[in-house]
C-alpha atoms as a PDB file:
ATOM      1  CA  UNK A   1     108.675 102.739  92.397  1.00  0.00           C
ATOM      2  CA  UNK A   2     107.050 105.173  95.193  1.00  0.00           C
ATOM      3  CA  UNK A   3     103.766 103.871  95.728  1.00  0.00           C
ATOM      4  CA  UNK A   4     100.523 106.354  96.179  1.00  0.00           C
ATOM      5  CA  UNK A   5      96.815 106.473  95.678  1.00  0.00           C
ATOM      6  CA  UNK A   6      97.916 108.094  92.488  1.00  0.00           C
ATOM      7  CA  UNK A   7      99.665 105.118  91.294  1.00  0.00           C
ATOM      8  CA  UNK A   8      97.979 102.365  92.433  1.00  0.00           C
ATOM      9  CA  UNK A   9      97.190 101.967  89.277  1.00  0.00           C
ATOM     10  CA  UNK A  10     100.898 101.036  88.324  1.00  0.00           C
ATOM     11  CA  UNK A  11     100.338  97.655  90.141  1.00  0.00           C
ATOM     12  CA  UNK A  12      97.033  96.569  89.505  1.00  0.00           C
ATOM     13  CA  UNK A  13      98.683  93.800  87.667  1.00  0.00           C
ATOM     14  CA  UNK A  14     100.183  92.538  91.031  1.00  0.00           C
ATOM     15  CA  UNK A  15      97.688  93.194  93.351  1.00  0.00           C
ATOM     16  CA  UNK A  16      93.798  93.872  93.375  1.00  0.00           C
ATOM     17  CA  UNK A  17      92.890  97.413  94.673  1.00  0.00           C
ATOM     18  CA  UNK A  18      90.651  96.372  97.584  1.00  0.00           C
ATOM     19  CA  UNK A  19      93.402  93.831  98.814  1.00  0.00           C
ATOM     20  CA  UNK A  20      96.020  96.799  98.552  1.00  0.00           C
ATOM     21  CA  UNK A  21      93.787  98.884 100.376  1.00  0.00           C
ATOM     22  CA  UNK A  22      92.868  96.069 103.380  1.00  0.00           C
ATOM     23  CA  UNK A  23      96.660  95.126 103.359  1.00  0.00           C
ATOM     24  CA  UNK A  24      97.852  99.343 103.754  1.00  0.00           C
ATOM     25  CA  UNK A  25      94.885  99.990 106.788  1.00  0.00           C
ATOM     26  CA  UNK A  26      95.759  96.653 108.456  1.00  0.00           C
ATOM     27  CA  UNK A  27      99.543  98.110 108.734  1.00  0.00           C
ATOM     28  CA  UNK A  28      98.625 101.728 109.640  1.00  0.00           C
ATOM     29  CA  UNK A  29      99.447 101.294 113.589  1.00  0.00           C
ATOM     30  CA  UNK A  30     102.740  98.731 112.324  1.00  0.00           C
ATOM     31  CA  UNK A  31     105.856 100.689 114.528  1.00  0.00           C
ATOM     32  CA  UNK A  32     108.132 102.067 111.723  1.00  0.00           C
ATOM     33  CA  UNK A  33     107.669 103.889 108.726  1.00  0.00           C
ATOM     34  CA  UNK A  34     106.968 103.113 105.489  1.00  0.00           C
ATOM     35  CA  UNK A  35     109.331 102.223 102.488  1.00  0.00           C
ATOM     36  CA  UNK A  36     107.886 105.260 100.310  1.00  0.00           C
ATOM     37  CA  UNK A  37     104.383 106.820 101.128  1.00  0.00           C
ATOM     38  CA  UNK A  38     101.871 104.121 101.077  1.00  0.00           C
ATOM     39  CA  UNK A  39     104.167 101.286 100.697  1.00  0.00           C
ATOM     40  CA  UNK A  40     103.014  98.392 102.522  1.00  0.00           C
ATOM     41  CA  UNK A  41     106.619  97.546 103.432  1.00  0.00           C
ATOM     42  CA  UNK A  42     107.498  98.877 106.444  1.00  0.00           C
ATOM     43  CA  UNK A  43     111.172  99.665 108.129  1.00  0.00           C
ATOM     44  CA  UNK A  44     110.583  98.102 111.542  1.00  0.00           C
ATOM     45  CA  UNK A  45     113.811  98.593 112.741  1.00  0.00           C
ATOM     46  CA  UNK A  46     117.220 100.469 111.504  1.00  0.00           C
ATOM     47  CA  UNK A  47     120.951  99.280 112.380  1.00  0.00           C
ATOM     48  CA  UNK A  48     122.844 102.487 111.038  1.00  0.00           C
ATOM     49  CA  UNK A  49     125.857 100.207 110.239  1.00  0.00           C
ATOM     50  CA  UNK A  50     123.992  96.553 109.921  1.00  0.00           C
ATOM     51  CA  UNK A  51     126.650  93.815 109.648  1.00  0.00           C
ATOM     52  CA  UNK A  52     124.156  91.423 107.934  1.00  0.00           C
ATOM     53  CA  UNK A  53     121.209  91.764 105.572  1.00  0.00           C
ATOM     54  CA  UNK A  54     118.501  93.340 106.323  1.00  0.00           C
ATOM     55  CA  UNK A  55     115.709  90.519 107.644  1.00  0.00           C
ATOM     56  CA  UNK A  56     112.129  91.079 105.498  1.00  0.00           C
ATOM     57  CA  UNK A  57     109.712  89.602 108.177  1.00  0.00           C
ATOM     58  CA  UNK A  58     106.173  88.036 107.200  1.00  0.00           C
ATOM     59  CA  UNK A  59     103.986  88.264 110.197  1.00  0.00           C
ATOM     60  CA  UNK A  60     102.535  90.581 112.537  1.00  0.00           C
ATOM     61  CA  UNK A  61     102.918  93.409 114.659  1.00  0.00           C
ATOM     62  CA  UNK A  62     102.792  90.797 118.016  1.00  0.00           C
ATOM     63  CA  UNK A  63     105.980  89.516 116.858  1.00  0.00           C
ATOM     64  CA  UNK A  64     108.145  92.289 116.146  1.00  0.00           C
ATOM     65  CA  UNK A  65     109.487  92.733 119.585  1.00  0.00           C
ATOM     66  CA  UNK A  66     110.642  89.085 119.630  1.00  0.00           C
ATOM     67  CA  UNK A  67     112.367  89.296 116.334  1.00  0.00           C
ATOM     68  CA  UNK A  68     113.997  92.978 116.914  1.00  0.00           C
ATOM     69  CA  UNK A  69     115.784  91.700 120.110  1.00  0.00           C
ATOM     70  CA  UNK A  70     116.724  88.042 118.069  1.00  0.00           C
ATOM     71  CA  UNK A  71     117.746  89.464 114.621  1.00  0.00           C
ATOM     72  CA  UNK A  72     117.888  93.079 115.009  1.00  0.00           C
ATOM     73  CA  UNK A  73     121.252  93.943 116.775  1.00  0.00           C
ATOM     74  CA  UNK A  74     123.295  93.304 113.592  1.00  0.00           C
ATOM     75  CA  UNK A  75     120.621  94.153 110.750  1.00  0.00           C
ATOM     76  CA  UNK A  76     117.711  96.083 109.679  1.00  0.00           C
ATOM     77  CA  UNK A  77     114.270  94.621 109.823  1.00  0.00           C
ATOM     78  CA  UNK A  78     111.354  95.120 107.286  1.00  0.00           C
ATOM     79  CA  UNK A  79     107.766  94.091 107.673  1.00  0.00           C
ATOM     80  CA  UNK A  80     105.142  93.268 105.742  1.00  0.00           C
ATOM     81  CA  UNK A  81     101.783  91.723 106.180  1.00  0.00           C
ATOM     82  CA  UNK A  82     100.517  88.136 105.384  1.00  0.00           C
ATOM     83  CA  UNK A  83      96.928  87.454 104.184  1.00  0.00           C
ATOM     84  CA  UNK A  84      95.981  85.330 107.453  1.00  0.00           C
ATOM     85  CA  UNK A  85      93.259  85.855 109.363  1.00  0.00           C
ATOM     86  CA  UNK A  86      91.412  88.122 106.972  1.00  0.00           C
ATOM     87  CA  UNK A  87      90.993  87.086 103.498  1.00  0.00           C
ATOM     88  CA  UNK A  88      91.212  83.579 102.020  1.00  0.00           C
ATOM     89  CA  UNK A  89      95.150  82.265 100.876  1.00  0.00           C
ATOM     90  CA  UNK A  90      94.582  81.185  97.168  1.00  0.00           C
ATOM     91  CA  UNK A  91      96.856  80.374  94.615  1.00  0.00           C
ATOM     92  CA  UNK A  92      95.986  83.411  93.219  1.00  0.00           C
ATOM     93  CA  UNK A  93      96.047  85.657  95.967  1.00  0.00           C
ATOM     94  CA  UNK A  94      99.105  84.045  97.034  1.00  0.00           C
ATOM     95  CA  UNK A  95     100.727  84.322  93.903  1.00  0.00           C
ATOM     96  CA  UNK A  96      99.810  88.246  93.049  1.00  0.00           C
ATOM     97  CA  UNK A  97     101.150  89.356  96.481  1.00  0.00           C
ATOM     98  CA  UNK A  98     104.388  87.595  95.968  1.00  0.00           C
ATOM     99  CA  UNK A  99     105.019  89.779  92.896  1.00  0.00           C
ATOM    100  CA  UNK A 100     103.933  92.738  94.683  1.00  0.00           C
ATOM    101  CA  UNK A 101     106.189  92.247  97.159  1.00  0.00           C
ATOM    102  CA  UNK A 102     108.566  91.425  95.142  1.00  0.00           C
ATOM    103  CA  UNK A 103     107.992  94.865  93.289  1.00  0.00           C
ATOM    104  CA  UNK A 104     108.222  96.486  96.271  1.00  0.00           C
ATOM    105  CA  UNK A 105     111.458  95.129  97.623  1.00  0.00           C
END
């Protein structure tokens, strides 16, 4: 499922607007581009004939560099963003993202 402002609404059940909204901006300057417009997972880096599966990396942008030159020579890399560091990791939070994600991928 594309993902945009229109349809937001589709996924309300997996994630709360205002968290989809802090999770997109905090991934605006991620290198890459998106999965679909306003998908929060991001295609950090492409092998054009990966010999592995693509990696889906939880972290941040600080990172990338490290795992592109570790992981990235035989597969593509995704990103997405964790909840650290800006909103509190409850079960529920926790949970509701996973699905999203989940969606997503």
């Amino acid at each position: 499922m594309a993902i945009s402002k229109a349809t937001n609404q589709g996924l309300a059940e997996y994630l709360p607007a205002k968290l989809y909204r802090a999770l997109l901006a905090l991934t605006c300057a991620w290198p890459g581009e998106r999965v679909s417009p306003n998908s929060l997972l991001i295609k950090v880096h492409e092998v054009n004939t990966p010999n592995k599966l693509p990696l889906i990396w939880c972290g941040g942008p600080n990172e990338l560099d490290s795992i592109i030159s570790i992981f990235g020579k035989e597969r593509t890399i995704y990103g997405l963003r964790g909840t650290y560091n800006f909103v509190e990791p409850t079960d529920e939070i926790i949970c509701k993202r996973s699905k999203y994600y989940a969606h997503e991928i």
